[in-house]
PDB file of N, CA and C in Angstrom:
ATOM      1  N   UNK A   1       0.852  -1.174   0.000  1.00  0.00           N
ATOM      2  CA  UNK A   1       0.000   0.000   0.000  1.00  0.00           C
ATOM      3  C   UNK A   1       0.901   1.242   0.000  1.00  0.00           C
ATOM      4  N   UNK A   2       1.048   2.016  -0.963  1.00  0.00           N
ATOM      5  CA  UNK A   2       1.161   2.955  -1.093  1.00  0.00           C
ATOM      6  C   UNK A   2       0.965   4.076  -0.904  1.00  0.00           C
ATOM      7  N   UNK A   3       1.383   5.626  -0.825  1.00  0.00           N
ATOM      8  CA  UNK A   3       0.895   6.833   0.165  1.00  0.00           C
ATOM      9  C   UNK A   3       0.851   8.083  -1.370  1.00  0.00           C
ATOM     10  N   UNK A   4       0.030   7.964  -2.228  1.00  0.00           N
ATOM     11  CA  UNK A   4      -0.043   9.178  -2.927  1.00  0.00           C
ATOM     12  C   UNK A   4       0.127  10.417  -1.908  1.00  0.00           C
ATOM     13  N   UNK A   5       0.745  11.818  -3.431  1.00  0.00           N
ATOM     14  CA  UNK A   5       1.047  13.285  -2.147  1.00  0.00           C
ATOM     15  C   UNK A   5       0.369  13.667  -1.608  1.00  0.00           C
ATOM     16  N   UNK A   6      -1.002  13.432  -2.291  1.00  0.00           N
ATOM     17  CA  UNK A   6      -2.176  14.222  -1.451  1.00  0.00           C
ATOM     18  C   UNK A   6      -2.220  13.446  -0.255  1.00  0.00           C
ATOM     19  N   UNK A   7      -2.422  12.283  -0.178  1.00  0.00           N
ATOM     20  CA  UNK A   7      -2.725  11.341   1.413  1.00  0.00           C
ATOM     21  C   UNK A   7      -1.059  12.095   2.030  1.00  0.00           C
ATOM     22  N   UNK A   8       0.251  12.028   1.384  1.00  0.00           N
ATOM     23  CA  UNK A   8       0.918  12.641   2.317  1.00  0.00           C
ATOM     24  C   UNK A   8       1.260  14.115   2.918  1.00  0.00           C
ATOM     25  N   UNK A   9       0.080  14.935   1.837  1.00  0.00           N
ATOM     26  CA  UNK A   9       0.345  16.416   2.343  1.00  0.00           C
ATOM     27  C   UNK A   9      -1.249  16.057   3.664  1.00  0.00           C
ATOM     28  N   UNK A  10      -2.305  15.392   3.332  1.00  0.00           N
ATOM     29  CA  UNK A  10      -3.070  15.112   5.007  1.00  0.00           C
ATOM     30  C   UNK A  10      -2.504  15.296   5.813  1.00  0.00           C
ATOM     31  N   UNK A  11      -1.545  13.962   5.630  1.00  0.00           N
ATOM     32  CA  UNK A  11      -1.301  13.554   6.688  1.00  0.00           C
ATOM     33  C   UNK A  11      -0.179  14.374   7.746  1.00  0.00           C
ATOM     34  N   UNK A  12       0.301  15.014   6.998  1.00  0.00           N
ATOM     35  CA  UNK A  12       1.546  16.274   7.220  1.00  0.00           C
ATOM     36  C   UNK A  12       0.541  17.546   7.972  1.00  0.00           C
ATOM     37  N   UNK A  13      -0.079  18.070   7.399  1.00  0.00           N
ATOM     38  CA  UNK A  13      -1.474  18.665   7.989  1.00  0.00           C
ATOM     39  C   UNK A  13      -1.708  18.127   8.622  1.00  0.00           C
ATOM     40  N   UNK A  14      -2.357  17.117   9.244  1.00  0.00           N
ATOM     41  CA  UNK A  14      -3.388  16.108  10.468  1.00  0.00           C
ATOM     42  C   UNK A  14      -1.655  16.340  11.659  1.00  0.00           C
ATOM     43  N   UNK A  15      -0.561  16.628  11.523  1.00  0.00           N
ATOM     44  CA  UNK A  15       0.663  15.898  12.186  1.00  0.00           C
ATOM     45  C   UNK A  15       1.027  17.520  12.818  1.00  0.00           C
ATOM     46  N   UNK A  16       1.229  18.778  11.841  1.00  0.00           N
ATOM     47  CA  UNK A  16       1.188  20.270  11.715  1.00  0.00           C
ATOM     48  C   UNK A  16       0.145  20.687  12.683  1.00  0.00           C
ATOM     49  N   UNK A  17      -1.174  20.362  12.417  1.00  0.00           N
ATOM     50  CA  UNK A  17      -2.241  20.815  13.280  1.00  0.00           C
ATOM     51  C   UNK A  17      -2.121  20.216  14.773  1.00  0.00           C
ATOM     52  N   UNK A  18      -1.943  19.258  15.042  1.00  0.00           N
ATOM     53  CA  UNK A  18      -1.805  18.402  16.434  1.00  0.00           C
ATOM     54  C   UNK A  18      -0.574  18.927  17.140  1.00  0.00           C
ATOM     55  N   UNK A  19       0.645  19.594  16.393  1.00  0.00           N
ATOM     56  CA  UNK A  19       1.588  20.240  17.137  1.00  0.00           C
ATOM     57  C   UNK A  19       1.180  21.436  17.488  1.00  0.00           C
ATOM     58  N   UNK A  20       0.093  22.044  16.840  1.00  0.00           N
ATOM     59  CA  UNK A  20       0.141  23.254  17.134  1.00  0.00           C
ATOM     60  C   UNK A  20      -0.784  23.658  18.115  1.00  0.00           C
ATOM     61  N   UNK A  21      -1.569  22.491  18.507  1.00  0.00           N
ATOM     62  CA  UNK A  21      -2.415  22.745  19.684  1.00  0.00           C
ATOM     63  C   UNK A  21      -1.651  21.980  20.739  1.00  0.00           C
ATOM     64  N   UNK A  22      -0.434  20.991  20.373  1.00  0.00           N
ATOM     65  CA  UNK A  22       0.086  21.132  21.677  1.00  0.00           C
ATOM     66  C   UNK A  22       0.676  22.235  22.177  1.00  0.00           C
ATOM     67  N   UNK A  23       1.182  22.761  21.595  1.00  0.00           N
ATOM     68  CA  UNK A  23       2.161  23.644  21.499  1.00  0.00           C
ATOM     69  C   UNK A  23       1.191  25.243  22.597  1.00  0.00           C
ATOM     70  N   UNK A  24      -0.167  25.037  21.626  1.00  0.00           N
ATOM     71  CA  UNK A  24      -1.088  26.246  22.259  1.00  0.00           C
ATOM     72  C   UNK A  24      -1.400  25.936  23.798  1.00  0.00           C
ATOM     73  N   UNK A  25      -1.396  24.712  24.080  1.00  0.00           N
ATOM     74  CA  UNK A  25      -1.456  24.025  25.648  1.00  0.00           C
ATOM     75  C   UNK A  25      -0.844  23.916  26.584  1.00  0.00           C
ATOM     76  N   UNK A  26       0.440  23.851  25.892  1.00  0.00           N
ATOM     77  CA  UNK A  26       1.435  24.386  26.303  1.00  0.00           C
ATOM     78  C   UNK A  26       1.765  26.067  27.052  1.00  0.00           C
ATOM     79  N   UNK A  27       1.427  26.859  25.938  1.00  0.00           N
ATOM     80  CA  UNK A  27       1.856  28.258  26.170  1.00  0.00           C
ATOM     81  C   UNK A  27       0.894  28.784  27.287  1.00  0.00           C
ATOM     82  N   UNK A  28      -0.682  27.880  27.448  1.00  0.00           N
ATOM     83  CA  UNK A  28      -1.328  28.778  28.419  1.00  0.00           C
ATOM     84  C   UNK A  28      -1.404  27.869  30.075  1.00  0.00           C
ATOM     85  N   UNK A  29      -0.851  26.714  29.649  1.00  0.00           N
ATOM     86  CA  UNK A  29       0.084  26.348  30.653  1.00  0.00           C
ATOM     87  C   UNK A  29       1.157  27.228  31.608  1.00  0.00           C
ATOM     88  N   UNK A  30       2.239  27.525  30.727  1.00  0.00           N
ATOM     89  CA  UNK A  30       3.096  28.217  30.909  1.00  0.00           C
ATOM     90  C   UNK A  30       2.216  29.261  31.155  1.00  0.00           C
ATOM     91  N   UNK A  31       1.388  29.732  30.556  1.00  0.00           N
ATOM     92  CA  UNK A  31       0.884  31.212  31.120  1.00  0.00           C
ATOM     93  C   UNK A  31       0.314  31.271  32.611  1.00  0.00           C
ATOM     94  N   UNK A  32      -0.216  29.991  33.105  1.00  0.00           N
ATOM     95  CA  UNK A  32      -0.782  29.874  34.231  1.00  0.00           C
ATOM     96  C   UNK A  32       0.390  29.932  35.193  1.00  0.00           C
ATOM     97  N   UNK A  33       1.132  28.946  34.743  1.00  0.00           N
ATOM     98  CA  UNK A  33       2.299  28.643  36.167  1.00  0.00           C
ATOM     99  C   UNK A  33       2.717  30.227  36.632  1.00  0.00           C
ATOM    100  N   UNK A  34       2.885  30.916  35.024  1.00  0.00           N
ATOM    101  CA  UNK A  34       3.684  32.193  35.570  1.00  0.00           C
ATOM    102  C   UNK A  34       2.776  32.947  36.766  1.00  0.00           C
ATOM    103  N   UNK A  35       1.205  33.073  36.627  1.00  0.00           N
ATOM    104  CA  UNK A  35       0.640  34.226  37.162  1.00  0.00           C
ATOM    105  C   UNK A  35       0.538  33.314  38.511  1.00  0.00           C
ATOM    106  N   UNK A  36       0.806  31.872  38.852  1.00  0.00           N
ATOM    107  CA  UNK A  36       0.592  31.272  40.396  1.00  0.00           C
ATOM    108  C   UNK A  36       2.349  31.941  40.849  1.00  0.00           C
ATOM    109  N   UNK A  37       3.765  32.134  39.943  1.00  0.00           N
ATOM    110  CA  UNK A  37       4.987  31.850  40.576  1.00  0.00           C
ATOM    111  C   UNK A  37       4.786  33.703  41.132  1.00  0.00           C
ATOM    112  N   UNK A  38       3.744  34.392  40.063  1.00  0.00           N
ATOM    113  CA  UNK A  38       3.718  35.689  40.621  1.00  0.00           C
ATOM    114  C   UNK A  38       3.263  36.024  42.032  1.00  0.00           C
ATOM    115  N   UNK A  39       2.041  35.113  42.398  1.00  0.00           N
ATOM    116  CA  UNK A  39       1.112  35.259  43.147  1.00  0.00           C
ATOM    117  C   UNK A  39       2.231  35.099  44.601  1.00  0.00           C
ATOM    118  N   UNK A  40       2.666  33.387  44.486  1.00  0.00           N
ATOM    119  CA  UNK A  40       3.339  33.134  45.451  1.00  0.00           C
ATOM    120  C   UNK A  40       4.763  34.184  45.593  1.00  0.00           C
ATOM    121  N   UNK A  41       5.383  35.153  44.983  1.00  0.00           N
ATOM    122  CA  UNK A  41       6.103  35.834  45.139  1.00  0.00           C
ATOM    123  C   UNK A  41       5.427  36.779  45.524  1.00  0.00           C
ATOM    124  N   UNK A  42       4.732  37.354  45.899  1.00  0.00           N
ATOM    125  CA  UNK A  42       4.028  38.656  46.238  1.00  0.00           C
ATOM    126  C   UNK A  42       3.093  37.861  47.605  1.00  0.00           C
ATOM    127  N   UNK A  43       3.308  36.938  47.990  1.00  0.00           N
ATOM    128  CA  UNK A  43       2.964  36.580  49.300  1.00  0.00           C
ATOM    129  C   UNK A  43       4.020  36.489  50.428  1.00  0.00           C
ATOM    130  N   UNK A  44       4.956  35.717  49.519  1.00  0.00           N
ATOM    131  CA  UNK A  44       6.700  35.501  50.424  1.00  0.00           C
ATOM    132  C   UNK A  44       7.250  36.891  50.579  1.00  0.00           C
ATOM    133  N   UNK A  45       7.192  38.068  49.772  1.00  0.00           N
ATOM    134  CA  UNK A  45       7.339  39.406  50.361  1.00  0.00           C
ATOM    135  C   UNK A  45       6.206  39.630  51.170  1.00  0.00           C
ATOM    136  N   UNK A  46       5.051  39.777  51.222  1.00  0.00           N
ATOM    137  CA  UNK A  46       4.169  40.121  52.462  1.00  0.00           C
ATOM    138  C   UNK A  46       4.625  39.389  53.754  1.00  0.00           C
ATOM    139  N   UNK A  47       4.990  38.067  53.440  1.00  0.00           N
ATOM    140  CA  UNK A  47       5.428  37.320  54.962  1.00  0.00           C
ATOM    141  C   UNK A  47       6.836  37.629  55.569  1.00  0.00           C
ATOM    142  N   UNK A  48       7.590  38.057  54.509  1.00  0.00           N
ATOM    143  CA  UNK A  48       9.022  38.436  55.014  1.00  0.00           C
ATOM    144  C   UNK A  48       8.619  40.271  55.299  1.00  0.00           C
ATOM    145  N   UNK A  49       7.746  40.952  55.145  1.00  0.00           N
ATOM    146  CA  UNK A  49       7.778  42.177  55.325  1.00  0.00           C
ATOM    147  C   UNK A  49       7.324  41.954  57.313  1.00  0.00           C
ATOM    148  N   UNK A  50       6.269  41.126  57.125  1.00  0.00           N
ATOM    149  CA  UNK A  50       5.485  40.900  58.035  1.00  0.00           C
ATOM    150  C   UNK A  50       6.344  40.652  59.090  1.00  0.00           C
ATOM    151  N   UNK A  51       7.464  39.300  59.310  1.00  0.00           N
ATOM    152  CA  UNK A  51       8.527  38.902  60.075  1.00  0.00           C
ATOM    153  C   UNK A  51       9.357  39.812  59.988  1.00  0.00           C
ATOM    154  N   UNK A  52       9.910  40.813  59.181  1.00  0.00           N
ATOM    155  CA  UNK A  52      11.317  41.761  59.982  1.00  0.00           C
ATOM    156  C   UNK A  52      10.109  42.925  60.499  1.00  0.00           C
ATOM    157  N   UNK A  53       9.149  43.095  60.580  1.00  0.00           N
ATOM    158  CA  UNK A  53       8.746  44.194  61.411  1.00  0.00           C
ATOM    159  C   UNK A  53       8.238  43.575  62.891  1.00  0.00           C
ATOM    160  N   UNK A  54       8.212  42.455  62.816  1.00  0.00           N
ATOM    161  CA  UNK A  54       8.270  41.615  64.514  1.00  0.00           C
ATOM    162  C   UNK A  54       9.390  41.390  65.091  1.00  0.00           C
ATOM    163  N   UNK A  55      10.424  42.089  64.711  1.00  0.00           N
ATOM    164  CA  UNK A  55      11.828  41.679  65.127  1.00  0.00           C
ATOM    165  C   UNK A  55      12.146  42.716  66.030  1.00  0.00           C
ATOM    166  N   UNK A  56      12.417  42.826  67.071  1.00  0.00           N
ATOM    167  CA  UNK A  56      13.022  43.447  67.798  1.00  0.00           C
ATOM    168  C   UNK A  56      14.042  44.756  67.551  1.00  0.00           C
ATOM    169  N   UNK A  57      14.094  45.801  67.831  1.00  0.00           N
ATOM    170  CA  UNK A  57      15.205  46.626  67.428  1.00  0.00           C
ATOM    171  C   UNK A  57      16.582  46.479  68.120  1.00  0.00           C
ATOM    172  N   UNK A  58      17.630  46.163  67.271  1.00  0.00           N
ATOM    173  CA  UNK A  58      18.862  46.082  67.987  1.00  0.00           C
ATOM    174  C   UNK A  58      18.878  46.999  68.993  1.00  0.00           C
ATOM    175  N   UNK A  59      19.672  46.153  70.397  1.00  0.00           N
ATOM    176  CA  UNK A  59      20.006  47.434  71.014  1.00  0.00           C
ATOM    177  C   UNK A  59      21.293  47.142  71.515  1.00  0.00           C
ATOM    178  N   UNK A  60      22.106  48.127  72.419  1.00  0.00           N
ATOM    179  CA  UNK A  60      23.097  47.926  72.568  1.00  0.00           C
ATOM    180  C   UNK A  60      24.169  47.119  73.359  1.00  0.00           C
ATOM    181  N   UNK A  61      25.197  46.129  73.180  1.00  0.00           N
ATOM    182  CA  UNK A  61      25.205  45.224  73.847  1.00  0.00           C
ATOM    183  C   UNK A  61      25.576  45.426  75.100  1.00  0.00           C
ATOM    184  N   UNK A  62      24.883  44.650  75.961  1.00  0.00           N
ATOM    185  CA  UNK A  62      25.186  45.099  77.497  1.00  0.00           C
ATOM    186  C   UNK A  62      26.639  44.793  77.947  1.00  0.00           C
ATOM    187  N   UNK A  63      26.589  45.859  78.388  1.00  0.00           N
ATOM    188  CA  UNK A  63      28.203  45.651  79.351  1.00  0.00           C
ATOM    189  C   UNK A  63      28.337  45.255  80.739  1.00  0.00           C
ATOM    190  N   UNK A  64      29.358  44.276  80.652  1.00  0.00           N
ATOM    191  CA  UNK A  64      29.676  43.435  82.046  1.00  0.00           C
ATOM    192  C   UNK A  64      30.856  44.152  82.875  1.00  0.00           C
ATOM    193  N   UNK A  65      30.521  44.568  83.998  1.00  0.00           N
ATOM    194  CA  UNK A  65      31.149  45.033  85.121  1.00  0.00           C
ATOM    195  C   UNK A  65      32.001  44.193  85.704  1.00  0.00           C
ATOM    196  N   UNK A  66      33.488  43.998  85.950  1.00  0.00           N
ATOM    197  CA  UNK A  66      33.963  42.568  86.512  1.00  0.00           C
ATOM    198  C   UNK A  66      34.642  43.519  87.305  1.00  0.00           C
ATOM    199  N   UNK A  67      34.189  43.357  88.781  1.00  0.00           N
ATOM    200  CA  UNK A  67      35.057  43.428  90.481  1.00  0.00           C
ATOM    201  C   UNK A  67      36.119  42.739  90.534  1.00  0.00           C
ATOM    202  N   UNK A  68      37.383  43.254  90.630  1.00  0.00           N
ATOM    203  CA  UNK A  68      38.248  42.013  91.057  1.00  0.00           C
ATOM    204  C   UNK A  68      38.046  41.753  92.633  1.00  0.00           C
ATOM    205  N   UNK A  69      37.017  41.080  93.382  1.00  0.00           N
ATOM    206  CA  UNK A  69      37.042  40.743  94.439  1.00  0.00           C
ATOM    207  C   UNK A  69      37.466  39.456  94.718  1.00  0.00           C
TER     208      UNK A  69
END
């Protein structure tokens, strides 16, 4: 069995079209992950803003008095 051009320009088409919706599944894939890696970056700054303003203000280190008694 044999593949005349027309059955092989189909089939080239049927092969063209199927990449290109992976390809589209791909990209809004990728489009999703990006707007969750945004989300979770704009939370990890709210939680790190959140933790250095619970931190204590340095203060100065205490000094030890030594008696030679």
């Amino acid at each position: 069995m044999s593949l005349s051009l027309t059955d092989l320009q189909g089939e080239l088409r049927e092969g063209y079209l199927r990449t290109e919706e992976v390809l589209s599944g791909m990209d809004a894939y990728i489009a999703n992950l990006e707007k969750r890696i945004a989300t979770l970056e704009g939370q990890m700054a709210a939680i790190a803003a959140a933790l250095g303003q619970d931190e204590p203000e340095p203060s100065a280190p205490q000094s030890t008095i030594y008696t030679g008694r």
